[in-house]
N, C-alpha and C. Protein backbone atom coordinates (compact mmCIF):
# COMPACT_ATOMS: atom_id res chain seq x y z
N UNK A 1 70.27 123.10 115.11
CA UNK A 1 70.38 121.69 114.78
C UNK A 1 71.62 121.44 113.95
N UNK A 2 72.11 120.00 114.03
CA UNK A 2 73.24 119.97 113.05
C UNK A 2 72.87 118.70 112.89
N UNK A 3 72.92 119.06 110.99
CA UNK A 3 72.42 117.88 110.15
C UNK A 3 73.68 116.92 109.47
N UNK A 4 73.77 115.58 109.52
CA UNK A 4 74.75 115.12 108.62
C UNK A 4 73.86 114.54 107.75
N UNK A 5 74.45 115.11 106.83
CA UNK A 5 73.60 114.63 104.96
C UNK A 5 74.59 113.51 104.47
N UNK A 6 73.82 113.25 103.51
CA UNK A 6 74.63 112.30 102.38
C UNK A 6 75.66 113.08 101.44
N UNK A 7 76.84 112.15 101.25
CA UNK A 7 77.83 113.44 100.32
C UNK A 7 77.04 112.73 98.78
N UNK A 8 77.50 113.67 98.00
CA UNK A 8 77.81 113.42 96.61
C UNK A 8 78.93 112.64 96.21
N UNK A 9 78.73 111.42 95.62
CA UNK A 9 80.33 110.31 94.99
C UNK A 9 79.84 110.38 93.48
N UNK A 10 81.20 110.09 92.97
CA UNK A 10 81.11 109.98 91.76
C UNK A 10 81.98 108.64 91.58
N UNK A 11 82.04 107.75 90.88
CA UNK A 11 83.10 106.65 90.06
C UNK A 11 83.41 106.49 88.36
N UNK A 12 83.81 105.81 88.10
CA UNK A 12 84.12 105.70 86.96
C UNK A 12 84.53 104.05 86.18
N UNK A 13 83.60 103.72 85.44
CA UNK A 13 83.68 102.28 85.26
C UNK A 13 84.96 102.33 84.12
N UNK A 14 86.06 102.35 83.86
CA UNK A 14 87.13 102.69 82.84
C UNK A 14 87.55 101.39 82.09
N UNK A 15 87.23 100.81 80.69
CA UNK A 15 87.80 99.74 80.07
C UNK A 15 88.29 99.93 78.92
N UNK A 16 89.00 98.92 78.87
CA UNK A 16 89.53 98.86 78.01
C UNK A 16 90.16 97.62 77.33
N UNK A 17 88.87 97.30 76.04
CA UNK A 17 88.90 95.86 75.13
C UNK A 17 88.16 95.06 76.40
N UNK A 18 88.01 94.21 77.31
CA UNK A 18 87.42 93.35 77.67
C UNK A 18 87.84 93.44 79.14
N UNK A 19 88.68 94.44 79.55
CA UNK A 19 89.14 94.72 80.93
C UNK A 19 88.55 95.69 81.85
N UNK A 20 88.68 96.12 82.80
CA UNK A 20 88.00 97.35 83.75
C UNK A 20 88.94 97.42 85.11
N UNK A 21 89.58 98.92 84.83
CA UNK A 21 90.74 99.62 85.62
C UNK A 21 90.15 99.64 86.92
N UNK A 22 91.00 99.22 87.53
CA UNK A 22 90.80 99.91 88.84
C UNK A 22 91.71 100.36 89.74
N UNK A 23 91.42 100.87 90.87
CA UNK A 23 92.89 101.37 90.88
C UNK A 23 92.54 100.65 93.08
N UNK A 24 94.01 100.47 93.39
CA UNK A 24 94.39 100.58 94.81
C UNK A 24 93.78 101.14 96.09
N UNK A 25 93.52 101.17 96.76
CA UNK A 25 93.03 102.34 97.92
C UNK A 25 94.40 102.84 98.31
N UNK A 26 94.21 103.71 98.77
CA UNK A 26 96.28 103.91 100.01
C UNK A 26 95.30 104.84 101.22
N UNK A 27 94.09 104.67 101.34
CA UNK A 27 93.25 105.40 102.19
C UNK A 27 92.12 104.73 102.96
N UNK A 28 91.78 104.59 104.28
CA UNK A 28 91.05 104.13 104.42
C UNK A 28 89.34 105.25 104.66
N UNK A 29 88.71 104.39 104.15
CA UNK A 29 87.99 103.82 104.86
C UNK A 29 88.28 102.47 103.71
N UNK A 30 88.82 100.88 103.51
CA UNK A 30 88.97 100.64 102.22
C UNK A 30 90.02 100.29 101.94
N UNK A 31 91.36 101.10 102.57
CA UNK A 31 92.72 100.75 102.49
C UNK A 31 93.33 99.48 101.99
N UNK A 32 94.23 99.29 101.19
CA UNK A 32 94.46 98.40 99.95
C UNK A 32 93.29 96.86 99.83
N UNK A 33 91.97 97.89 99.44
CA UNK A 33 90.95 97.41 98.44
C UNK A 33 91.49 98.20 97.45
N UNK A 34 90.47 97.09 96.33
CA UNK A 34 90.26 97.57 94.66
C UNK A 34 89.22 98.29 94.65
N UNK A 35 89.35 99.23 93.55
CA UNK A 35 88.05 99.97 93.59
C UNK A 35 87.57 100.31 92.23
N UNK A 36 86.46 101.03 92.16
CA UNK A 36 86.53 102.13 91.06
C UNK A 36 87.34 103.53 91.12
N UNK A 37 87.46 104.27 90.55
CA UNK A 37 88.61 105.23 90.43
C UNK A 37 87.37 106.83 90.37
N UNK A 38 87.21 107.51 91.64
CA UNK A 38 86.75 107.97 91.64
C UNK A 38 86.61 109.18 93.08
N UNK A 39 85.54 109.58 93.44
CA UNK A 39 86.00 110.68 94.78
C UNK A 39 84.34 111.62 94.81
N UNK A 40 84.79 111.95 95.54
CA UNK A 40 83.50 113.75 95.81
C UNK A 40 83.16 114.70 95.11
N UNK A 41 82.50 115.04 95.26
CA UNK A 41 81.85 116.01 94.27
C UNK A 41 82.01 117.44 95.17
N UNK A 42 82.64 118.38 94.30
CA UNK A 42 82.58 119.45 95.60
C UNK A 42 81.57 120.27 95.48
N UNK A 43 81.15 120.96 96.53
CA UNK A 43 79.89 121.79 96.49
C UNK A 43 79.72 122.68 95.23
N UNK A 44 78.58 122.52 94.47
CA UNK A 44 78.43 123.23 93.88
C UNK A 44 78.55 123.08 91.88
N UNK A 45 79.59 121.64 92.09
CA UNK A 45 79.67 120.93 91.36
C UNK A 45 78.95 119.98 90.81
N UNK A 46 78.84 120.09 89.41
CA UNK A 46 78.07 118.85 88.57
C UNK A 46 78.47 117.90 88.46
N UNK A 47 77.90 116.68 88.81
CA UNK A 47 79.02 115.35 88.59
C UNK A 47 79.48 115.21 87.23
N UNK A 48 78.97 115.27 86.26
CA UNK A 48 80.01 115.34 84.92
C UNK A 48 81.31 115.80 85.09
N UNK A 49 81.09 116.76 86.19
CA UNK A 49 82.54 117.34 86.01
C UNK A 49 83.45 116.74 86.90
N UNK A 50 82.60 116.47 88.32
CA UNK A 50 83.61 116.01 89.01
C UNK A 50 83.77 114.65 88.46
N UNK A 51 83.44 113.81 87.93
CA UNK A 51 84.36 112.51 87.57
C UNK A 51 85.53 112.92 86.77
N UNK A 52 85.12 114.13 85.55
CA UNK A 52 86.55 114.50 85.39
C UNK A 52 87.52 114.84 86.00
N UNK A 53 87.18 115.88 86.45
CA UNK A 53 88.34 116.11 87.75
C UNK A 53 89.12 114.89 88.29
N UNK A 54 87.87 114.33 89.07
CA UNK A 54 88.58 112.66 89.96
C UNK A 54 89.36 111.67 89.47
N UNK A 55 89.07 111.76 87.92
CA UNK A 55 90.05 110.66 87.07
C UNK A 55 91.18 111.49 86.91
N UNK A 56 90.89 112.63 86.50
CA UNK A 56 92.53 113.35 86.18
C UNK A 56 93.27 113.59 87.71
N UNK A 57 92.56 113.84 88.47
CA UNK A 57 93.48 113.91 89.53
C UNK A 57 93.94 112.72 90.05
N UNK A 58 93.30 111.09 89.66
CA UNK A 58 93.66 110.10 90.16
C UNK A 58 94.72 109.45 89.26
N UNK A 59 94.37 109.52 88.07
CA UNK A 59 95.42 108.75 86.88
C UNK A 59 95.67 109.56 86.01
N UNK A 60 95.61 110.94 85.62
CA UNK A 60 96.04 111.97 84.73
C UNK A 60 95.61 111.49 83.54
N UNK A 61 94.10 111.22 83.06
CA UNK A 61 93.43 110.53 82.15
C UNK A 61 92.59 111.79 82.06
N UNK A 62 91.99 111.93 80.57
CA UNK A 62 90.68 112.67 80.13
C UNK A 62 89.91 111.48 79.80
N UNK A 63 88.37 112.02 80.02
CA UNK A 63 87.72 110.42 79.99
C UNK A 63 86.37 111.49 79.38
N UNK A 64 85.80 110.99 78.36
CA UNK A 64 84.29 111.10 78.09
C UNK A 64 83.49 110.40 78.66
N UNK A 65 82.99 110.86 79.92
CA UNK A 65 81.98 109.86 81.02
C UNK A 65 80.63 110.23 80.35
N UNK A 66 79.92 108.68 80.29
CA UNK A 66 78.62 108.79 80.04
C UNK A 66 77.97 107.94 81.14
N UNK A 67 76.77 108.65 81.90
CA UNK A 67 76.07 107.74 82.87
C UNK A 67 76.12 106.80 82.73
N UNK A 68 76.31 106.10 84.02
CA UNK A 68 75.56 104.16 83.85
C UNK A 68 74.89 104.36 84.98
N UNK A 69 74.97 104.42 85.95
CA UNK A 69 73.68 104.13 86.84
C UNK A 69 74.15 104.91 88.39
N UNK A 70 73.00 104.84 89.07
CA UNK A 70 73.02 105.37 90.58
C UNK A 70 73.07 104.82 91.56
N UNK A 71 73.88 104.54 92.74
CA UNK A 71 73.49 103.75 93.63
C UNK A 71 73.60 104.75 94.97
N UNK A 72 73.36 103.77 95.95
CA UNK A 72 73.75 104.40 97.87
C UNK A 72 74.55 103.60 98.82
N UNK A 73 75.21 104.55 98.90
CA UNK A 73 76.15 103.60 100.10
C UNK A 73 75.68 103.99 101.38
N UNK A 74 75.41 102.93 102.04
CA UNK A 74 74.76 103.92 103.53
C UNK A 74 75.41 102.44 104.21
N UNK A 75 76.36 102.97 105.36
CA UNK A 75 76.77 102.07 106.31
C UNK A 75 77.04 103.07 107.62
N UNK A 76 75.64 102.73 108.56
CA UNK A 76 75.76 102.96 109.53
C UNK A 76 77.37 102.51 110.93
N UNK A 77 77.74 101.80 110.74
CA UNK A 77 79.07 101.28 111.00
C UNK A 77 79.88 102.57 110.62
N UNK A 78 80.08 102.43 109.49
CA UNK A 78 81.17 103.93 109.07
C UNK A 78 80.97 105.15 109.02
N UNK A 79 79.41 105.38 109.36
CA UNK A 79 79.10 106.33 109.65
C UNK A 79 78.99 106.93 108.11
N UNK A 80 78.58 106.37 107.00
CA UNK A 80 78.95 106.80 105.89
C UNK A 80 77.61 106.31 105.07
N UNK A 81 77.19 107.87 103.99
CA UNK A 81 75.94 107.85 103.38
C UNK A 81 76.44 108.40 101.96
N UNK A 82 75.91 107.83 101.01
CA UNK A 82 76.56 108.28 100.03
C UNK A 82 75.72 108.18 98.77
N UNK A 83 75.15 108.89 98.32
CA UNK A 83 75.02 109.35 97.03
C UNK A 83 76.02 108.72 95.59
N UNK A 84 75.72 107.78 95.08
CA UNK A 84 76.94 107.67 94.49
C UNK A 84 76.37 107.41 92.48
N UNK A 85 77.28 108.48 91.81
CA UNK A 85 76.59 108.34 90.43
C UNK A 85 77.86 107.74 89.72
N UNK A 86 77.69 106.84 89.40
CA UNK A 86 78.48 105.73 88.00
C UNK A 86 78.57 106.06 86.87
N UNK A 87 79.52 106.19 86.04
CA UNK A 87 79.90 106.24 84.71
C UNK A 87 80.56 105.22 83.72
N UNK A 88 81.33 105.23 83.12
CA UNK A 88 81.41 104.59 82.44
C UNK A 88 82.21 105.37 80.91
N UNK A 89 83.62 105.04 80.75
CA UNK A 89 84.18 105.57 79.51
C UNK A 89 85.35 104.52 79.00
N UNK A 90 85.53 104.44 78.03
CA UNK A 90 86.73 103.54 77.17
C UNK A 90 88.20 104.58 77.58
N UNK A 91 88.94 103.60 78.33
CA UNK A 91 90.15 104.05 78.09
C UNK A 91 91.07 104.98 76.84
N UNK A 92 91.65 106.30 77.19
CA UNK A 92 91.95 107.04 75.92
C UNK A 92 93.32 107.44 77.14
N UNK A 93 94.97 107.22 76.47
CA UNK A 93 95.40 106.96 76.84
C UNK A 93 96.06 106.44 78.14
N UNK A 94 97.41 106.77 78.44
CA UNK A 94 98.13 106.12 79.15
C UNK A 94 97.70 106.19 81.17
N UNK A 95 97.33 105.96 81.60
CA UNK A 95 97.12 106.21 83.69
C UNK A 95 98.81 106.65 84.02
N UNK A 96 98.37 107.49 84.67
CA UNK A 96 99.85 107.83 85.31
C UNK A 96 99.30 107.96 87.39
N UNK A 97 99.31 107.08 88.06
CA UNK A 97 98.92 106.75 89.18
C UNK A 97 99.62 107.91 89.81
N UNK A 98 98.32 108.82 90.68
CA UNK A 98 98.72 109.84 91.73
C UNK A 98 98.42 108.95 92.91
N UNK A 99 99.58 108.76 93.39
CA UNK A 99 100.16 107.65 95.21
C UNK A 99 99.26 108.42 95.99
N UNK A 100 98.99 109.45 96.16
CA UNK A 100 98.72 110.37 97.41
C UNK A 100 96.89 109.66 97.68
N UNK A 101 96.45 108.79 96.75
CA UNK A 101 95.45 108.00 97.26
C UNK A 101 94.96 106.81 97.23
N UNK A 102 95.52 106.52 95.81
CA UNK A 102 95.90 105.34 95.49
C UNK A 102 97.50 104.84 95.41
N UNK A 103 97.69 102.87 96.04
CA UNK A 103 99.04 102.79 95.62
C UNK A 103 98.67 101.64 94.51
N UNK A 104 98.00 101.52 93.13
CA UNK A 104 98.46 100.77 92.31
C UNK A 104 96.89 101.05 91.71
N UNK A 105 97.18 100.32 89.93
CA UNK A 105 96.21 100.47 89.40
C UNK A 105 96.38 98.95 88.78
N UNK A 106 95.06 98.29 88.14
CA UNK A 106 95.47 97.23 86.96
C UNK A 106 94.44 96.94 86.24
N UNK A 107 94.71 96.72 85.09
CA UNK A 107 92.94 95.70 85.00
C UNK A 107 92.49 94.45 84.75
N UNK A 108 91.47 94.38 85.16
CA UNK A 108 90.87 93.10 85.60
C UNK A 108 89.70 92.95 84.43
N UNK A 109 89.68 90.93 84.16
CA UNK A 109 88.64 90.66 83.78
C UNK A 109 87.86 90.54 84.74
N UNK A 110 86.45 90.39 83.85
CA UNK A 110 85.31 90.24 84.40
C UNK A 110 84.95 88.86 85.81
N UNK A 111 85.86 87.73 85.29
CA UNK A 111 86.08 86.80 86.08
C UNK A 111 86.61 86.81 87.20
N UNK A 112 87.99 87.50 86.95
CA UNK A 112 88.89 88.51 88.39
C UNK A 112 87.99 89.47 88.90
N UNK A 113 87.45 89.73 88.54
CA UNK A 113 86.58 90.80 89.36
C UNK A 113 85.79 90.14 89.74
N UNK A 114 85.18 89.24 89.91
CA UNK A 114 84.04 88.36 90.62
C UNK A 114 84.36 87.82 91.69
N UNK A 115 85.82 87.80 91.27
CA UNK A 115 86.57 87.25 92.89
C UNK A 115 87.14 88.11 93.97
N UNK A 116 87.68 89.20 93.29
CA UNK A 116 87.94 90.18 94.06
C UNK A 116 87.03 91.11 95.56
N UNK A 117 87.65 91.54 96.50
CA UNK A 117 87.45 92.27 97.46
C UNK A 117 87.30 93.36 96.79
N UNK A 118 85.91 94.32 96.76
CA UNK A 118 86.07 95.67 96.11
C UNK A 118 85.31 96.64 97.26
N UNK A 119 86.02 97.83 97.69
CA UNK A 119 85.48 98.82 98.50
C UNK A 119 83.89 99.03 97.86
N UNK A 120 83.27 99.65 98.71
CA UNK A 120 82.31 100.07 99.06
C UNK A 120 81.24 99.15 98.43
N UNK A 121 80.22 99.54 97.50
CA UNK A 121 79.34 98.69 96.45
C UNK A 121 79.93 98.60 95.17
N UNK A 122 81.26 98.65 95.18
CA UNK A 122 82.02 98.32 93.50
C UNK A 122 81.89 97.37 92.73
N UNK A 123 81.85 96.25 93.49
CA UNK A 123 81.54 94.65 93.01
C UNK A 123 80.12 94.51 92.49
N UNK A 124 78.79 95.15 93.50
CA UNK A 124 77.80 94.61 92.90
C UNK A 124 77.21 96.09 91.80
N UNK A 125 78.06 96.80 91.71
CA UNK A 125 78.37 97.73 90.48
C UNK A 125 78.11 97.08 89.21
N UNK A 126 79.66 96.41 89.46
CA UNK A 126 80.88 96.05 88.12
C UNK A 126 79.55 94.79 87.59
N UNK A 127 79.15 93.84 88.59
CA UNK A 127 77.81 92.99 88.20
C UNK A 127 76.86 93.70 87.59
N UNK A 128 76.12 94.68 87.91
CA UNK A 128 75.42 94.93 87.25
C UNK A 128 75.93 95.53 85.60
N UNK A 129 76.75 95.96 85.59
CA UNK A 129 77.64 96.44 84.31
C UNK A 129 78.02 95.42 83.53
N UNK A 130 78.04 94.34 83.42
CA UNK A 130 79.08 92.72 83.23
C UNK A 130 77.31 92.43 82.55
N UNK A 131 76.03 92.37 83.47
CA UNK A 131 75.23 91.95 82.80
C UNK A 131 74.24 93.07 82.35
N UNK A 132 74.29 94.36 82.31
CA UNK A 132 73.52 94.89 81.21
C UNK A 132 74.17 95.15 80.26
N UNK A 133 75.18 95.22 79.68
CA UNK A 133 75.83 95.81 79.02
C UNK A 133 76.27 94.84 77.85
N UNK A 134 75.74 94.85 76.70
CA UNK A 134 75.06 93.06 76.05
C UNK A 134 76.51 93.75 74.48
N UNK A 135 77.67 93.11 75.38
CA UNK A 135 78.65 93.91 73.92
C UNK A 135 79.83 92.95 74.11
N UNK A 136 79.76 91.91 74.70
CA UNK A 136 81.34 90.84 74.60
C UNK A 136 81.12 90.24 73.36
N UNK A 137 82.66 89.82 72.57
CA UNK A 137 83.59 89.75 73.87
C UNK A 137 84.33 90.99 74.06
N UNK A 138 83.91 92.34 73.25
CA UNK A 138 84.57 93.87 73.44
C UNK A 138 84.08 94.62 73.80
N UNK A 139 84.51 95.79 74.52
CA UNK A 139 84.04 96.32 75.38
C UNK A 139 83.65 97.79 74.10
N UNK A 140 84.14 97.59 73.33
CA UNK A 140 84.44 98.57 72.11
C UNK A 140 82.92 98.36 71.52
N UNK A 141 82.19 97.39 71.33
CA UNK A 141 80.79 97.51 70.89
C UNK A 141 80.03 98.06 71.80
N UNK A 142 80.21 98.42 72.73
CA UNK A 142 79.58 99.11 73.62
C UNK A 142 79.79 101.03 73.66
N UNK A 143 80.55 101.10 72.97
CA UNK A 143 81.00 103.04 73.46
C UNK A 143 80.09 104.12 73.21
N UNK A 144 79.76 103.11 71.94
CA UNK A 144 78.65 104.13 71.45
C UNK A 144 76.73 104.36 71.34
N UNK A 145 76.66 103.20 72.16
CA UNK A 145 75.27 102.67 72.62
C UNK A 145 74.95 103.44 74.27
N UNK A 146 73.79 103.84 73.98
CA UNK A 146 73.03 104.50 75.33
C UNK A 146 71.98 103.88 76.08
């Protein structure tokens, strides 16, 4: 038999003061959508780690990821099932954008992001994040609450 499973995703909700990074697609499935800044988990791997990995390999950032929540991407259309675990860390310095998957990064308020086109379930993500997350107008009262 040959089974196709669900992969492992990881993202990364990244702000900073009242904003939330996101970065470009330069890839499809998605291709110049906004997204969260994030990727796969490789076998064998803990997602703690792979969001690190995925941010440093996407924007050359160290990030202290703390869970925010779980979702599934399942689109029969794309043939695509996905496992996907959310995080969430305060910007600690500068993004230096690796092109080879993304072409651009910026950040967006909460308002811009309501309007925005976002790959996969990013949008009704960033919603759910916008309203549990009881810390405006800074994103800074929030870093240290679980």
């Amino acid at each position: 038999m040959n089974y196709i499973n669900p992969k492992s995703t990881v993202g990364c909700i990244i702000y900073k003061e009242d904003k939330i990074l996101l970065v470009k697609r330069a890839q499809d499935p998605f291709k110049n959508y906004w997204s969260l800044p994030g990727g796969h988990a490789e076998l064998f791997e803990k997602v703690e780690e792979a969001v690190k990995r995925e941010i440093k390999e996407e924007l050359e950032l160290k990030i202290n990821p703390k869970f925010f929540c779980f979702d599934q991407e399942i689109s029969r259309k794309l043939k695509w099932h996905a496992n996907v675990f959310i995080f969430k860390s305060e910007l600690k310095g500068i993004p230096r954008l690796n092109k080879d998957e993304n072409s651009d990064y910026k950040f967006f308020s909460e308002a811009k992001i309501k309007k925005l086109k976002l790959s996969f379930n990013h949008k009704k993500i960033l919603i759910k994040f916008f309203k549990n997350e009881k810390y405006k107008p800074s994103y800074k009262n929030f870093k240290n609450k679980e």
